[in-house]
C-alpha atoms as a PDB file:
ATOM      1  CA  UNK A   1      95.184  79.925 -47.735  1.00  0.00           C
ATOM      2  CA  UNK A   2      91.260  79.528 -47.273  1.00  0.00           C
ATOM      3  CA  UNK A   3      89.559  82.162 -44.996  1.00  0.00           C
ATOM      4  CA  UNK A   4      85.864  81.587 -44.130  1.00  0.00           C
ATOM      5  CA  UNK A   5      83.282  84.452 -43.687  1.00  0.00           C
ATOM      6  CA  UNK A   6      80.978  83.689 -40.878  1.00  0.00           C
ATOM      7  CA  UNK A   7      77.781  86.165 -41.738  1.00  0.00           C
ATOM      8  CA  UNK A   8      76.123  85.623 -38.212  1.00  0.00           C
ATOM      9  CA  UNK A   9      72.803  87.270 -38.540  1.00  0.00           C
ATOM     10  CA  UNK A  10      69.245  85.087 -38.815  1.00  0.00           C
ATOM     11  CA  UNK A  11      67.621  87.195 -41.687  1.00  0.00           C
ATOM     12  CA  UNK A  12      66.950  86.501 -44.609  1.00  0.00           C
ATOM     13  CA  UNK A  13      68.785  89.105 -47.080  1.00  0.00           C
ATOM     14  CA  UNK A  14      70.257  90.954 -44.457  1.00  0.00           C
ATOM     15  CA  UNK A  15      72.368  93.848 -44.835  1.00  0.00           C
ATOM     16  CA  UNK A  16      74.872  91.704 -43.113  1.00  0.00           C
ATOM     17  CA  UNK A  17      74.847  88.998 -45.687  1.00  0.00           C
ATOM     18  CA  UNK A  18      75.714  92.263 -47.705  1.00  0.00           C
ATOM     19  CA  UNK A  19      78.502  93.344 -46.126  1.00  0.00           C
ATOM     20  CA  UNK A  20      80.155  89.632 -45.644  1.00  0.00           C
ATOM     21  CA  UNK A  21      79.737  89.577 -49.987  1.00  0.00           C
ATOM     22  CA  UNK A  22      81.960  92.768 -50.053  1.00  0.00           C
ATOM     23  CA  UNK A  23      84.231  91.355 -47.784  1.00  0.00           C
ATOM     24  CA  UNK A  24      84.562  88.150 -49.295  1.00  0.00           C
ATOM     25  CA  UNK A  25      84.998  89.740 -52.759  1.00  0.00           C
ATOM     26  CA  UNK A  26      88.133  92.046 -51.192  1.00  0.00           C
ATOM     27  CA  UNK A  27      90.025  89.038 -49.930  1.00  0.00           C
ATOM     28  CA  UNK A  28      90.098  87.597 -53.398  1.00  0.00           C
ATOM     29  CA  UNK A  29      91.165  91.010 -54.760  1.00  0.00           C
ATOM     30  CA  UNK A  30      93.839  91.770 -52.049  1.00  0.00           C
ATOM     31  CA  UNK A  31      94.927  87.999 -52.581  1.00  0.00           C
ATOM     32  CA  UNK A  32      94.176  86.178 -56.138  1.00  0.00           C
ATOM     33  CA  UNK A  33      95.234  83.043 -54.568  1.00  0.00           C
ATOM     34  CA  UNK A  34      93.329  82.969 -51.058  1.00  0.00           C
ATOM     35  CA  UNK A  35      89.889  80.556 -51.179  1.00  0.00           C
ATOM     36  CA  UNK A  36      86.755  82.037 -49.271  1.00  0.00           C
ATOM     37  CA  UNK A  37      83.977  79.796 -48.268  1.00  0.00           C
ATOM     38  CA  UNK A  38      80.635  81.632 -46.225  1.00  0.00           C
ATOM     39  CA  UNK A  39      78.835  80.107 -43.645  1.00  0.00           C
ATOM     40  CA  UNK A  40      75.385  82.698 -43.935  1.00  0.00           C
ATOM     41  CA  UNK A  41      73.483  81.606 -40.621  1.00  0.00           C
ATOM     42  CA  UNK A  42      70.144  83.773 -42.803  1.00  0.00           C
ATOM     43  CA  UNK A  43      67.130  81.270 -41.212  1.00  0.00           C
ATOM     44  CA  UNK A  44      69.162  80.020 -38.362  1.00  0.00           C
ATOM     45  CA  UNK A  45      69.749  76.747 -39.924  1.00  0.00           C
ATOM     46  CA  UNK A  46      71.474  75.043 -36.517  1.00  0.00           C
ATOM     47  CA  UNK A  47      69.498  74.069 -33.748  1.00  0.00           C
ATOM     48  CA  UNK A  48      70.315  74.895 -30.259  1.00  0.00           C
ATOM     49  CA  UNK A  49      73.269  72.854 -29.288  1.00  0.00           C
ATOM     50  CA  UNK A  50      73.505  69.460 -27.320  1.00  0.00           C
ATOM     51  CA  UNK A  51      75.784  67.172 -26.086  1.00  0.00           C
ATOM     52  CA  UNK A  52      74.373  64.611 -29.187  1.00  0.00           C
ATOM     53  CA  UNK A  53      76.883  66.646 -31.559  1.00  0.00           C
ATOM     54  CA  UNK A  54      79.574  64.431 -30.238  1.00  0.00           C
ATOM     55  CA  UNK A  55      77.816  61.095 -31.080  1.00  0.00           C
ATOM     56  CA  UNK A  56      79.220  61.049 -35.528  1.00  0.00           C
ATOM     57  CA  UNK A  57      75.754  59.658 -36.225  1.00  0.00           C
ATOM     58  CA  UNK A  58      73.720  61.253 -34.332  1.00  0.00           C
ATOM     59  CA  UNK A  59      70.991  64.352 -36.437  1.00  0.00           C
ATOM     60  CA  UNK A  60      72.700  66.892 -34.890  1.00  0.00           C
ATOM     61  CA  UNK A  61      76.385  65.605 -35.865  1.00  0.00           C
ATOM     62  CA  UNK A  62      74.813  64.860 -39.467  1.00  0.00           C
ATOM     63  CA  UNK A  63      73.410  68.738 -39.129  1.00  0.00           C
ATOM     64  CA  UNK A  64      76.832  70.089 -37.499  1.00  0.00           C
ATOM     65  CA  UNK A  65      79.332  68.236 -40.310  1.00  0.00           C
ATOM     66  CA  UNK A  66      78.900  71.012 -43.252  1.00  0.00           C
ATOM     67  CA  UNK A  67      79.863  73.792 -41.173  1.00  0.00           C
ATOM     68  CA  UNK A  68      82.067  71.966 -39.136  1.00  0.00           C
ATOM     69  CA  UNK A  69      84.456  70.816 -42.155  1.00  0.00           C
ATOM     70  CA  UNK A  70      84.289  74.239 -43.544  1.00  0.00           C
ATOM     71  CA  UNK A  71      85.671  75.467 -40.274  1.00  0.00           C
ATOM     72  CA  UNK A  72      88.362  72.740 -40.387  1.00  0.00           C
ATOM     73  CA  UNK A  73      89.743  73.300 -43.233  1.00  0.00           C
ATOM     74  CA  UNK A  74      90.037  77.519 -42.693  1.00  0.00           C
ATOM     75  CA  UNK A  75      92.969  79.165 -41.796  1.00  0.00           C
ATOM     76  CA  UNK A  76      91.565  82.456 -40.714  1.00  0.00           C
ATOM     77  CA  UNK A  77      87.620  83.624 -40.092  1.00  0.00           C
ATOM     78  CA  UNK A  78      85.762  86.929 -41.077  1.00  0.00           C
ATOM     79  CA  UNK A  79      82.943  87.083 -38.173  1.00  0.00           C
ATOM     80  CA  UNK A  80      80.262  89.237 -39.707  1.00  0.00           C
ATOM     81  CA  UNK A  81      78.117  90.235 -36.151  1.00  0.00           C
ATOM     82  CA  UNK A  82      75.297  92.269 -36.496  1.00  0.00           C
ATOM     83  CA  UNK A  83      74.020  94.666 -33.064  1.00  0.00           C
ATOM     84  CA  UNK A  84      70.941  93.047 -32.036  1.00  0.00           C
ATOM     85  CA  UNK A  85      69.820  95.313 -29.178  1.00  0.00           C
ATOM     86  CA  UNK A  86      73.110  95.896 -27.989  1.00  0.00           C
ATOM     87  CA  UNK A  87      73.883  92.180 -28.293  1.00  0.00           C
ATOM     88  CA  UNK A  88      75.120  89.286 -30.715  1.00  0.00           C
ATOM     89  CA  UNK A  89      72.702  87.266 -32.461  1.00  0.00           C
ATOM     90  CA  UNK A  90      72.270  84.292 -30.760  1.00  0.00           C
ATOM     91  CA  UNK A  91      72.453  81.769 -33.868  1.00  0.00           C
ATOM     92  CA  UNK A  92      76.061  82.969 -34.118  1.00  0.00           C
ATOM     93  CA  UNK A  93      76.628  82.328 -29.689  1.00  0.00           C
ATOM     94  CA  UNK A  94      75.010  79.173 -30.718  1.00  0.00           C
ATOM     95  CA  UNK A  95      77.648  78.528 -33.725  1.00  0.00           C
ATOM     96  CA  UNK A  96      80.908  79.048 -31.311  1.00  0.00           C
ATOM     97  CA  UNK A  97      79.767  76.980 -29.073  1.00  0.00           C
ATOM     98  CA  UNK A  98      79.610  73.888 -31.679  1.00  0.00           C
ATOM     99  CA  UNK A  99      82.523  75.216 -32.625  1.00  0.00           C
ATOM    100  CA  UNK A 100      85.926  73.894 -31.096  1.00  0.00           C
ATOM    101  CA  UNK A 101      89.584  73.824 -30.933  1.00  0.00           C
ATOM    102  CA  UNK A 102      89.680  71.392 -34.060  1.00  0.00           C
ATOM    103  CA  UNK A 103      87.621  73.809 -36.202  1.00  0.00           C
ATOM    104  CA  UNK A 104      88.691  77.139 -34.979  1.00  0.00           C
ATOM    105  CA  UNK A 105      91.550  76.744 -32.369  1.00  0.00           C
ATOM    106  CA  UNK A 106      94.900  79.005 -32.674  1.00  0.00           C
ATOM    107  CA  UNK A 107      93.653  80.226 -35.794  1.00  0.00           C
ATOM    108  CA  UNK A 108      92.733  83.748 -36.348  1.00  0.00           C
ATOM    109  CA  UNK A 109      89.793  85.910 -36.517  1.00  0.00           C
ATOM    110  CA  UNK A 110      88.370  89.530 -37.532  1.00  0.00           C
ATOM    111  CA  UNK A 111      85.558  90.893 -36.242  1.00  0.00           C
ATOM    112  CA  UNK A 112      83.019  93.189 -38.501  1.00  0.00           C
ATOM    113  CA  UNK A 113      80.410  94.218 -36.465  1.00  0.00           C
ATOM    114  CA  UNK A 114      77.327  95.678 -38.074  1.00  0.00           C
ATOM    115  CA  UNK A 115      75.002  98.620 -37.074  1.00  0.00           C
ATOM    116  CA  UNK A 116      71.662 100.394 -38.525  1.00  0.00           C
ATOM    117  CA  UNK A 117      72.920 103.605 -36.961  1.00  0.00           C
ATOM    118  CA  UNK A 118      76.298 104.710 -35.226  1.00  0.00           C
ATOM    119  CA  UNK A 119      76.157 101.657 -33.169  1.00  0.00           C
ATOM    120  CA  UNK A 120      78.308  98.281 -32.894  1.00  0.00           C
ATOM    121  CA  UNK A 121      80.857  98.501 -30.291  1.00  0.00           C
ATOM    122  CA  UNK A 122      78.759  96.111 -28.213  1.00  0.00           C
ATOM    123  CA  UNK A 123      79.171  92.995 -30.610  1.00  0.00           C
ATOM    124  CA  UNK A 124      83.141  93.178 -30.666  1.00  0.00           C
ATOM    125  CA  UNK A 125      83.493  93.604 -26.673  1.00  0.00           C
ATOM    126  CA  UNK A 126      80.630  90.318 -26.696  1.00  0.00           C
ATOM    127  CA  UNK A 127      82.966  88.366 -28.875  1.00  0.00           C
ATOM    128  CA  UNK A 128      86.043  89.790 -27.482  1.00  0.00           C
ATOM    129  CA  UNK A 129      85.055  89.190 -23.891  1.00  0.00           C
ATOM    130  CA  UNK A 130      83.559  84.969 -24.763  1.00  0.00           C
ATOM    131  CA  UNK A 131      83.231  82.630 -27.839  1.00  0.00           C
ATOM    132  CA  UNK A 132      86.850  82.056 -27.694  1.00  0.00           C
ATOM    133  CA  UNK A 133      88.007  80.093 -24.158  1.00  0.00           C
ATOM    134  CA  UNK A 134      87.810  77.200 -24.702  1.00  0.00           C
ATOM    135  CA  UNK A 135      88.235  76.846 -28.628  1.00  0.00           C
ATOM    136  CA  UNK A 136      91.097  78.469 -28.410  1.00  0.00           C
ATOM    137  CA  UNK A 137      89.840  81.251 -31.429  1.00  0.00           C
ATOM    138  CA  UNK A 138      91.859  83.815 -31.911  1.00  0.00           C
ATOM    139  CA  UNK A 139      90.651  87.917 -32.378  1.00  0.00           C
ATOM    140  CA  UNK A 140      93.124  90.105 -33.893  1.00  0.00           C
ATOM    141  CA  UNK A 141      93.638  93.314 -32.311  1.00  0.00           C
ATOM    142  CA  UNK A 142      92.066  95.307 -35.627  1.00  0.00           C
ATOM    143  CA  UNK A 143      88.312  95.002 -35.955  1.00  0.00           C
ATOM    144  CA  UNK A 144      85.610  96.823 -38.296  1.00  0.00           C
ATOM    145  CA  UNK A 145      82.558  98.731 -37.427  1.00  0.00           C
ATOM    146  CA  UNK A 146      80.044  98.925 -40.055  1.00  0.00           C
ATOM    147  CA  UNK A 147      77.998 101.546 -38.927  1.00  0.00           C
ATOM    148  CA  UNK A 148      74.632 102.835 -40.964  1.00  0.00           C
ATOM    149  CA  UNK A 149      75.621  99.985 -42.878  1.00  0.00           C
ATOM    150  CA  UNK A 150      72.472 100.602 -45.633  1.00  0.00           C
ATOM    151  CA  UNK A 151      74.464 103.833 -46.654  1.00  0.00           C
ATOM    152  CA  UNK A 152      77.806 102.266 -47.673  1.00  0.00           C
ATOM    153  CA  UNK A 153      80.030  99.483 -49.204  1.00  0.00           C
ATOM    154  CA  UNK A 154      76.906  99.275 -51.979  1.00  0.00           C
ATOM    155  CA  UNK A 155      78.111  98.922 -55.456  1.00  0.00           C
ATOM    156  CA  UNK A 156      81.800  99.180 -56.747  1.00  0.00           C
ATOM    157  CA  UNK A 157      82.295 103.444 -56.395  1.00  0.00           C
ATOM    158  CA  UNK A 158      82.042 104.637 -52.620  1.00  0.00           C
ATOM    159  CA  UNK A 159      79.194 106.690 -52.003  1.00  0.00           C
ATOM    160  CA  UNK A 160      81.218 109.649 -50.002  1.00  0.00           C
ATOM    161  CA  UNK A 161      83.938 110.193 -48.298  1.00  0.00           C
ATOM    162  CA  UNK A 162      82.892 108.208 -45.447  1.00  0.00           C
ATOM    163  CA  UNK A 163      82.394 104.969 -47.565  1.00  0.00           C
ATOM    164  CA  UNK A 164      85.942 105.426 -49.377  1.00  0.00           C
ATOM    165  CA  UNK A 165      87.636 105.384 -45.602  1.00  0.00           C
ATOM    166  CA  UNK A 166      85.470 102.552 -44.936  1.00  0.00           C
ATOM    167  CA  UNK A 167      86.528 100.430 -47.576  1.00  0.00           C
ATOM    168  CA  UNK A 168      90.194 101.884 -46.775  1.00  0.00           C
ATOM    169  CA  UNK A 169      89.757 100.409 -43.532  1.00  0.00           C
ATOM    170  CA  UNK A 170      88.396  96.850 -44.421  1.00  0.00           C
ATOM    171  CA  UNK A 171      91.171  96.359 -46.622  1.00  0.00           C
ATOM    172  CA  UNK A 172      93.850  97.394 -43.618  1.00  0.00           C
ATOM    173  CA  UNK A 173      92.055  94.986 -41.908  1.00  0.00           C
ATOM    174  CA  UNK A 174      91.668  92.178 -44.194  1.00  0.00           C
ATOM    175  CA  UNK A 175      95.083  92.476 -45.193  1.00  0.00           C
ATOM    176  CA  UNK A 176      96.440  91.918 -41.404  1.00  0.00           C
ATOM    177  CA  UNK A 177      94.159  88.968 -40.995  1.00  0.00           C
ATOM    178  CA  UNK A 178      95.790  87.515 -43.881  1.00  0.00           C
ATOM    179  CA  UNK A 179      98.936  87.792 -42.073  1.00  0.00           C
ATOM    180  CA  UNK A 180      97.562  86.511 -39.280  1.00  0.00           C
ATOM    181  CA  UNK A 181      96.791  83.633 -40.807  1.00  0.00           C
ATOM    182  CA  UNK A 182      99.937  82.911 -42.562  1.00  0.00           C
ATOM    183  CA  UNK A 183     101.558  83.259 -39.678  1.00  0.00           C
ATOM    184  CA  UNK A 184      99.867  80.896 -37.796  1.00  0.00           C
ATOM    185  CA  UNK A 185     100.076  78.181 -39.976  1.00  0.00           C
ATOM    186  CA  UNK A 186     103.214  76.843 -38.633  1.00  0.00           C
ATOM    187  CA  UNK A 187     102.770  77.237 -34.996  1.00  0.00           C
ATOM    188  CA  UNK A 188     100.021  74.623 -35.590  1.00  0.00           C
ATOM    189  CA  UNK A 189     102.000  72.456 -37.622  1.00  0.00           C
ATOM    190  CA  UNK A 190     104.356  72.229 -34.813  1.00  0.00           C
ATOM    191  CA  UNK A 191     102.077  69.968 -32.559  1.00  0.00           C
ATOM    192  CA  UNK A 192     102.569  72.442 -29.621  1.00  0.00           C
ATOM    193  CA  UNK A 193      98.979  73.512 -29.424  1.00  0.00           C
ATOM    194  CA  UNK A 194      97.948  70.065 -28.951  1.00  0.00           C
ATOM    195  CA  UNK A 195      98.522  69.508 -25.304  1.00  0.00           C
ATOM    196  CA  UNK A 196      96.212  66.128 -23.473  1.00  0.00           C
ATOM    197  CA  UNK A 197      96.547  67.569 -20.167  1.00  0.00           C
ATOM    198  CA  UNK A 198      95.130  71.432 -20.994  1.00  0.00           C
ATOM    199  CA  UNK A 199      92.159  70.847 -23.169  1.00  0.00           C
ATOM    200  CA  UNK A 200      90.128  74.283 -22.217  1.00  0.00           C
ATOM    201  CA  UNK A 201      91.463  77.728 -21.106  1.00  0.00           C
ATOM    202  CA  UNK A 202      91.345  78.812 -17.351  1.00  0.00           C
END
């Protein structure tokens, strides 16, 4: 099982780099034998995308193959979204829309969204509402919010009571998207979800 951890904010050192760490540390606690990979977008390392991606040897296919055979080869995703006045960042807009059915589709996803303050909501209805249509991603029902994320998940002892439900709560979640992912594996395998004549959602 190999889940990837999709830290989708543009800073460098971000608090959101932070919080996909913790997370990808807890998978490999909850489940010695799962594989994490990250894919930290800190300096917004893909360029706006263009129809070029689809030529193989074109710069922006050479830029697009790293993250694109990490995707591949995941079974589940960890999107790490940060608010960004009231909206996702747009390197990680720019990363689902390289991203397709053959990297991401009928394979599950959690969303962890990630606020300064008591904010975040806005991120998971974003990536709830698009992102997924046509790449057939799929959002669990449970997501995270991380809010006044520079007061918890810091070190290995919670820092209140607040932080020890947090981390309560990540681990629910994590734990489900493991399941998710399991789960999935097979309806994949059975060549259903490959269908010529219904490439892209209505």
């Amino acid at each position: 099982m190999q889940i990837a951890v999709v830290v989708g904010s543009h800073r460098k050192a971000s608090e959101s780099s932070r919080v996909g760490d913790f997370i990808a540390k807890n998978l490999v606690r909850l489940d010695s034998a799962v594989g994490v990979d990250t894919i930290d977008l800190s300096g917004n390392p893909l360029p706006l995308w263009d129809e070029s991606v689809w030529q193989g040897d074109s710069p922006l296919a050479m830029q697009w193959k790293p993250y694109r055979d990490c995707m591949r080869k995941a079974d589940g995703f960890v999107i790490v979204a940060p608010e960004w006045a009231g909206m996702v960042p747009p390197g990680l807009k720019n990363l689902l829309l390289f991203a397709g059915p053959k990297e991401v589709g009928h394979k599950p996803a959690l969303i962890v969204a990630v606020s300064a303050s008591r904010g975040g909501s806005y991120p998971v209805n974003e990536l709830r509402t698009s992102g997924y249509k046509n790449s057939r991603l799929l959002y669990i029902p449970e997501h995270v919010l991380v809010q006044d994320v520079a007061d918890v998940l810091a070190g290995e002892t919670p820092a209140g009571e607040r932080d020890a439900w947090l981390r309560k709560r990540i681990d629910f979640a994590l734990t489900m998207l493991l399941a998710y992912a399991k789960a999935l594996v097979p309806i994949r395998a059975s060549g259903i979800t490959e269908h010529a004549d219904f490439p892209y959602g209505m």
